[in-house]
C-alpha atoms as a PDB file:
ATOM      1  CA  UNK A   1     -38.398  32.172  -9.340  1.00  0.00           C
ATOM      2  CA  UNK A   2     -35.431  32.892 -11.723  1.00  0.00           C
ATOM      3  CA  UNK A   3     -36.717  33.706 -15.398  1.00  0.00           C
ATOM      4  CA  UNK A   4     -35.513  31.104 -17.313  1.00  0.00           C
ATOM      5  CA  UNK A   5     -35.382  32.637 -20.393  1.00  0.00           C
ATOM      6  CA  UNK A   6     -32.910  34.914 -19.420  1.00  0.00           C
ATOM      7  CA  UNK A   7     -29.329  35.556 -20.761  1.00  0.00           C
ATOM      8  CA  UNK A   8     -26.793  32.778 -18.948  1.00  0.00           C
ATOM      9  CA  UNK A   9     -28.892  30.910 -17.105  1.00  0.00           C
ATOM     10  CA  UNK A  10     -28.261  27.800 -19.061  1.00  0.00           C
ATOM     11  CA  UNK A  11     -24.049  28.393 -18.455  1.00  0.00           C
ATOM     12  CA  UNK A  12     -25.193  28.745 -14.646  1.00  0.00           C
ATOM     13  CA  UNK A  13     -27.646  25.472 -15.256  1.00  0.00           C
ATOM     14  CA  UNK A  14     -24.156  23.891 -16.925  1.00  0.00           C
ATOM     15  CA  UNK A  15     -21.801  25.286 -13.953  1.00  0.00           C
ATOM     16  CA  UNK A  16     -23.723  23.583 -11.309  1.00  0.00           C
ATOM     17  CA  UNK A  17     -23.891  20.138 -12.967  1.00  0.00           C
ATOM     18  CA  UNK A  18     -20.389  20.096 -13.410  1.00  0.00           C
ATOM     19  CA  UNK A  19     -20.255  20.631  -9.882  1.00  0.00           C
ATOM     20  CA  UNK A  20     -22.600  17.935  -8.982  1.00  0.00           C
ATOM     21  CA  UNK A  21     -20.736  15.700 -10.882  1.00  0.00           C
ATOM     22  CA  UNK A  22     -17.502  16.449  -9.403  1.00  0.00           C
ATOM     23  CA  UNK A  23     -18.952  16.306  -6.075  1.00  0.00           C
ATOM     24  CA  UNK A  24     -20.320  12.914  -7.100  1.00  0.00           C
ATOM     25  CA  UNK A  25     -17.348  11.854  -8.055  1.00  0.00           C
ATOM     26  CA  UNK A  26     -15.060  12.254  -4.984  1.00  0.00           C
ATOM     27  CA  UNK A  27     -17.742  11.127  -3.167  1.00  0.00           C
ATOM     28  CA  UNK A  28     -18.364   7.913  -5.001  1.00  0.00           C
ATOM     29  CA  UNK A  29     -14.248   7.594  -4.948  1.00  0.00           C
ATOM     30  CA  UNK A  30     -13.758   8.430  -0.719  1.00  0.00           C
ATOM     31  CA  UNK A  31     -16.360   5.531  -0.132  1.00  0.00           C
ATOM     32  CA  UNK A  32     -14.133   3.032  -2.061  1.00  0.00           C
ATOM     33  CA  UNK A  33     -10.877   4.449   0.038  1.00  0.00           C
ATOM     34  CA  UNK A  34     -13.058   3.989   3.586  1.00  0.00           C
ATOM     35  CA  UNK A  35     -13.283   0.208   2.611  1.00  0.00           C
ATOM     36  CA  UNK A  36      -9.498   0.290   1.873  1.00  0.00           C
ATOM     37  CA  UNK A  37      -6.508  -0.723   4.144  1.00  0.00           C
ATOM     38  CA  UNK A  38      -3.132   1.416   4.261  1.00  0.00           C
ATOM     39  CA  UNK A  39      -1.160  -0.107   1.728  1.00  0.00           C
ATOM     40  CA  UNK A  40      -4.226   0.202  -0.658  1.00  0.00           C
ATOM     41  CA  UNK A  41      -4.461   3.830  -0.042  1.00  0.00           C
ATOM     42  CA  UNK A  42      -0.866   4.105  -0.511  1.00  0.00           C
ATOM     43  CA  UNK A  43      -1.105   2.712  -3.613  1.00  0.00           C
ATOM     44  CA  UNK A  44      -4.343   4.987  -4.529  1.00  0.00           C
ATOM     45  CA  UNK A  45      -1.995   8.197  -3.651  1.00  0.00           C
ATOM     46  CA  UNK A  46       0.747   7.233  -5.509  1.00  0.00           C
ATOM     47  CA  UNK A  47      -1.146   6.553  -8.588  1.00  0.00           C
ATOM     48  CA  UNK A  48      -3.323  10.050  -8.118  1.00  0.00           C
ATOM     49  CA  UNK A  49       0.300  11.446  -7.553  1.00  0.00           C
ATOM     50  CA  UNK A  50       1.327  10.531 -11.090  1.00  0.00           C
ATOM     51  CA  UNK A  51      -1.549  11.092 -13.183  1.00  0.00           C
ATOM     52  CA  UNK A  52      -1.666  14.376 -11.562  1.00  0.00           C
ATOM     53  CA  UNK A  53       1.789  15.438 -13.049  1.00  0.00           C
ATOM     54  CA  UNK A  54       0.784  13.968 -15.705  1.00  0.00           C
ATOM     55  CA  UNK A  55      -1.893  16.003 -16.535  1.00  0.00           C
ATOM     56  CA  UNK A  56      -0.799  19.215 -14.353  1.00  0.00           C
ATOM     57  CA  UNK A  57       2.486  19.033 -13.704  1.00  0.00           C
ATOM     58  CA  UNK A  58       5.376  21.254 -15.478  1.00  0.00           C
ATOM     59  CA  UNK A  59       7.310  19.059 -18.052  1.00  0.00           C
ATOM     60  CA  UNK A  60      11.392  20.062 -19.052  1.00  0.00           C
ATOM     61  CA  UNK A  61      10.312  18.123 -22.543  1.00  0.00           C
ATOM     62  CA  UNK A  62       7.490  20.653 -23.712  1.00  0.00           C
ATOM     63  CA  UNK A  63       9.686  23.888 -23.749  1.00  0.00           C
ATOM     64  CA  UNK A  64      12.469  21.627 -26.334  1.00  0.00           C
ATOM     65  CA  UNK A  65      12.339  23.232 -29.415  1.00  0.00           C
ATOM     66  CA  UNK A  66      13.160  20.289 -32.226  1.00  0.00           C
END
């Protein structure tokens, strides 16, 4: 048995329920899209499409200088 009291182990602890969660996540999501017909997933890509670049994608507006 790991020692608990050791240095990290709650970063580890915090690592793997981040994981969990994520895993939970996608999971919970890819049981909605199995229910889902082909214009609904269509949809459900296009809309993951833009938040992505929202979020991730490389904007010409944030290297302006004002």
């Amino acid at each position: 048995m790991t020692d608990q009291t050791r240095w990290g182990i709650p970063e580890v602890q915090l690592r793997n329920k981040i994981k969990k969660r994520r895993h939970d996540l996608v999971a919970a999501a890819m049981e909605s899209v199995v229910k889902m017909d082909e214009s609904g997933i269509t949809d459900l890509m296009i809309q993951i499409e833009a938040e992505y670049e929202r979020k991730y994608g490389k904007n010409k507006t944030d290297k302006v200088v004002l």
